[in-house]
N, C-alpha and C. Protein backbone atom coordinates (compact mmCIF):
# COMPACT_ATOMS: atom_id res chain seq x y z
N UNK A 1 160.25 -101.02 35.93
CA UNK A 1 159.62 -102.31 35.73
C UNK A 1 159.39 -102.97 37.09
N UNK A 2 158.19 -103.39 37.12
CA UNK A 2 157.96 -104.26 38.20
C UNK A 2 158.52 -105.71 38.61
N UNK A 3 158.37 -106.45 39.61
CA UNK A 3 158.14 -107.53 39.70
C UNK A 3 156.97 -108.49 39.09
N UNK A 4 155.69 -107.80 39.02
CA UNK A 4 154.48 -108.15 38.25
C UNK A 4 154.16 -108.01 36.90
N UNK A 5 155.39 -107.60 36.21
CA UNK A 5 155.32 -107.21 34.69
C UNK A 5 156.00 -108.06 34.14
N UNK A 6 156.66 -108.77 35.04
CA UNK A 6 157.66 -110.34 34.62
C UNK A 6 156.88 -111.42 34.85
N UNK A 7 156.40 -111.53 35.69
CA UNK A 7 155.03 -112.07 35.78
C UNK A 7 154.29 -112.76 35.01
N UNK A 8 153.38 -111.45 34.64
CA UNK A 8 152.48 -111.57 33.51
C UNK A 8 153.22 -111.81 32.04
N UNK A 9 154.12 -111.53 32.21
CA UNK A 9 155.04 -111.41 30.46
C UNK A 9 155.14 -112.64 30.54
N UNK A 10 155.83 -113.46 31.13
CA UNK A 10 156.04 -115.05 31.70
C UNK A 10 154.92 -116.02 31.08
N UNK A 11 153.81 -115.45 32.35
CA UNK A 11 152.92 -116.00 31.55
C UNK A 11 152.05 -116.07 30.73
N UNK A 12 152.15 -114.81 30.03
CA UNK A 12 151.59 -114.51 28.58
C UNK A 12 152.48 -115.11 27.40
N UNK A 13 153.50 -115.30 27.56
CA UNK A 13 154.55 -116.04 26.86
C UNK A 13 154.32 -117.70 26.87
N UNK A 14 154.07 -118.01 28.37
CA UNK A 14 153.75 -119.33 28.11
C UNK A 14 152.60 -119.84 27.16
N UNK A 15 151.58 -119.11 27.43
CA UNK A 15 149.80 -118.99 26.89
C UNK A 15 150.22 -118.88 25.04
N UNK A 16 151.08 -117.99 24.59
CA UNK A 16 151.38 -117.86 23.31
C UNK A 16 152.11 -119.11 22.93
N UNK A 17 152.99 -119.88 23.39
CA UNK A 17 153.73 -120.89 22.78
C UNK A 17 152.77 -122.09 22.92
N UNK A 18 151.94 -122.27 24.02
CA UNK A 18 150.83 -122.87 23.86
C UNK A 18 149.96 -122.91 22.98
N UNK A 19 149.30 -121.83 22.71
CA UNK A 19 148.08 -121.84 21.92
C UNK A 19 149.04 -122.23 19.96
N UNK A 20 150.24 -121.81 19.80
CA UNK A 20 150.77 -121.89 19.10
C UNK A 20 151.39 -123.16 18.51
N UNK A 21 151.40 -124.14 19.87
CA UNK A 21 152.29 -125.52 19.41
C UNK A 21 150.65 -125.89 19.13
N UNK A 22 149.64 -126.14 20.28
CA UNK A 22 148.08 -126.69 19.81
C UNK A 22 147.78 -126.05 18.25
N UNK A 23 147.93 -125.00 17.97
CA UNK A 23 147.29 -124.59 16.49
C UNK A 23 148.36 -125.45 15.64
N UNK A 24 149.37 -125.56 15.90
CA UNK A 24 150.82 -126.42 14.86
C UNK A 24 150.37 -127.74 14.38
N UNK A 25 149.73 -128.09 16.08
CA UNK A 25 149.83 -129.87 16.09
C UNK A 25 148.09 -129.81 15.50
N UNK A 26 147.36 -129.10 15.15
CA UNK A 26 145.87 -129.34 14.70
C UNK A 26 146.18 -129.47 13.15
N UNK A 27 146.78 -128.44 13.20
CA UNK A 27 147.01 -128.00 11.58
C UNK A 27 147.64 -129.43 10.94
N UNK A 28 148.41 -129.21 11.49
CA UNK A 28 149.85 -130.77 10.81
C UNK A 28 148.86 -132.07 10.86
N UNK A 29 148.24 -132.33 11.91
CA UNK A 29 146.90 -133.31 11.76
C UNK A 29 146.25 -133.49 10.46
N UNK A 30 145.55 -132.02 10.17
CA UNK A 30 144.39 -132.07 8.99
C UNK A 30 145.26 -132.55 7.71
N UNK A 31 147.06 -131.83 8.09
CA UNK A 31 147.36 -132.21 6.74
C UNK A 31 148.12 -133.18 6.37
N UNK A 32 148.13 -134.16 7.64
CA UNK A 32 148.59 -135.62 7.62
C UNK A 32 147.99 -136.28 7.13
N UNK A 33 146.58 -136.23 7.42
CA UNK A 33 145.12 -136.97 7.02
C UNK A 33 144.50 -136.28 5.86
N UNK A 34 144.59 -135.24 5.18
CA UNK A 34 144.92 -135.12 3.85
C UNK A 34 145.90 -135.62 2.54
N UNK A 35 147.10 -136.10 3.05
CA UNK A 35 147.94 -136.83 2.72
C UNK A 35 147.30 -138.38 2.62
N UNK A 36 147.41 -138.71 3.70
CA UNK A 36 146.85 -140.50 3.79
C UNK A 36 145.39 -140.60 2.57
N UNK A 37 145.01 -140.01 2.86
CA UNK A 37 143.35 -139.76 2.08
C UNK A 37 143.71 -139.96 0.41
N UNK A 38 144.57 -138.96 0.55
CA UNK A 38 145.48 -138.71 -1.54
C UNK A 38 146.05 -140.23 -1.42
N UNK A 39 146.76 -140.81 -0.53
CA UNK A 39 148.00 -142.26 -0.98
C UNK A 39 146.44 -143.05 -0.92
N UNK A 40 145.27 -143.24 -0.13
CA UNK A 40 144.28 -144.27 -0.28
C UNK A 40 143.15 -143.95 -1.42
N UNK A 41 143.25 -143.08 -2.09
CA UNK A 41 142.80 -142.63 -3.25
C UNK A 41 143.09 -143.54 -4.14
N UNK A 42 144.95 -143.23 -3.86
CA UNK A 42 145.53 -143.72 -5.46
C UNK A 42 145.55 -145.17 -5.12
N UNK A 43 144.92 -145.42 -4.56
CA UNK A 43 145.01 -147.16 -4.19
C UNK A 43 146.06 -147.66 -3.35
N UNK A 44 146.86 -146.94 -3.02
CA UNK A 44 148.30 -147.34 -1.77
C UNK A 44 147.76 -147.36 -0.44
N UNK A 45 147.66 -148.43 0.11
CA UNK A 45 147.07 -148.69 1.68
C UNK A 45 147.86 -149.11 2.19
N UNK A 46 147.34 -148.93 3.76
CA UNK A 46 148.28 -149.27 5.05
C UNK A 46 148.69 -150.59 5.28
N UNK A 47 149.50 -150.36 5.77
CA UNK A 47 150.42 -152.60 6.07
C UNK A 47 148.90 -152.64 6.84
N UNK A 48 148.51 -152.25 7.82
CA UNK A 48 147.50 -151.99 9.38
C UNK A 48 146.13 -152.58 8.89
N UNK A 49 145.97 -152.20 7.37
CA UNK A 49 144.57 -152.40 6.41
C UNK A 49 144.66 -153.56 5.63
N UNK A 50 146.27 -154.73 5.56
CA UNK A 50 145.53 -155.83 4.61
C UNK A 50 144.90 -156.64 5.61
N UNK A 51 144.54 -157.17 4.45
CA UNK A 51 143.39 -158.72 5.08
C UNK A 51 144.13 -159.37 6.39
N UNK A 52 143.34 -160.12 7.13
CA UNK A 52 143.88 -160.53 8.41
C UNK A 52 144.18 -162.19 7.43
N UNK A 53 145.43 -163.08 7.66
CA UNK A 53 145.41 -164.36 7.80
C UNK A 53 145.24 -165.23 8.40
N UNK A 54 143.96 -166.13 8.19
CA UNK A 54 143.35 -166.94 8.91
C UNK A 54 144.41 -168.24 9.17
N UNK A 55 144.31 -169.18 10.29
CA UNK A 55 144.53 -170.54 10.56
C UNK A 55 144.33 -171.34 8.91
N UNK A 56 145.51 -171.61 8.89
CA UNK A 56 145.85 -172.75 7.96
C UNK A 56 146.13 -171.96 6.13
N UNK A 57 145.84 -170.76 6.30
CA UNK A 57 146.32 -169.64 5.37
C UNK A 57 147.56 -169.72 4.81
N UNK A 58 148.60 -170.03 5.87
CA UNK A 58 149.56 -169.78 5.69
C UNK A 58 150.24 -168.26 5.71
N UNK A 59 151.14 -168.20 6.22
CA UNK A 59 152.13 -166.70 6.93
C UNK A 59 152.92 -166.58 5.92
């Protein structure tokens, strides 16, 4: 075994846990926002989405 076969293994290893956490974190995305989509379906919305309260509204 070389010095250059540790190397490349190294960083072919890095390139794989990479491309692997990016495909994780895309995936887990679509199916976060598949989720939210089903709870705003069933009519359950975000604190982020009610109405804003205006001056003199009352808090």
């Amino acid at each position: 075994m070389t010095h250059a076969f540790y190397v490349y293994a190294s960083y072919g290893f890095a390139a794989l846990v990479t491309i692997v956490v990016t495909v994780w974190t895309w995936a887990d995305g679509r199916a976060r926002r598949r989720e939210l989509a089903a709870l705003e379906a069933a009519g359950i919305r975000r604190r982020s989405a009610r109405a804003k309260v205006g001056v003199g509204d009352g808090e």
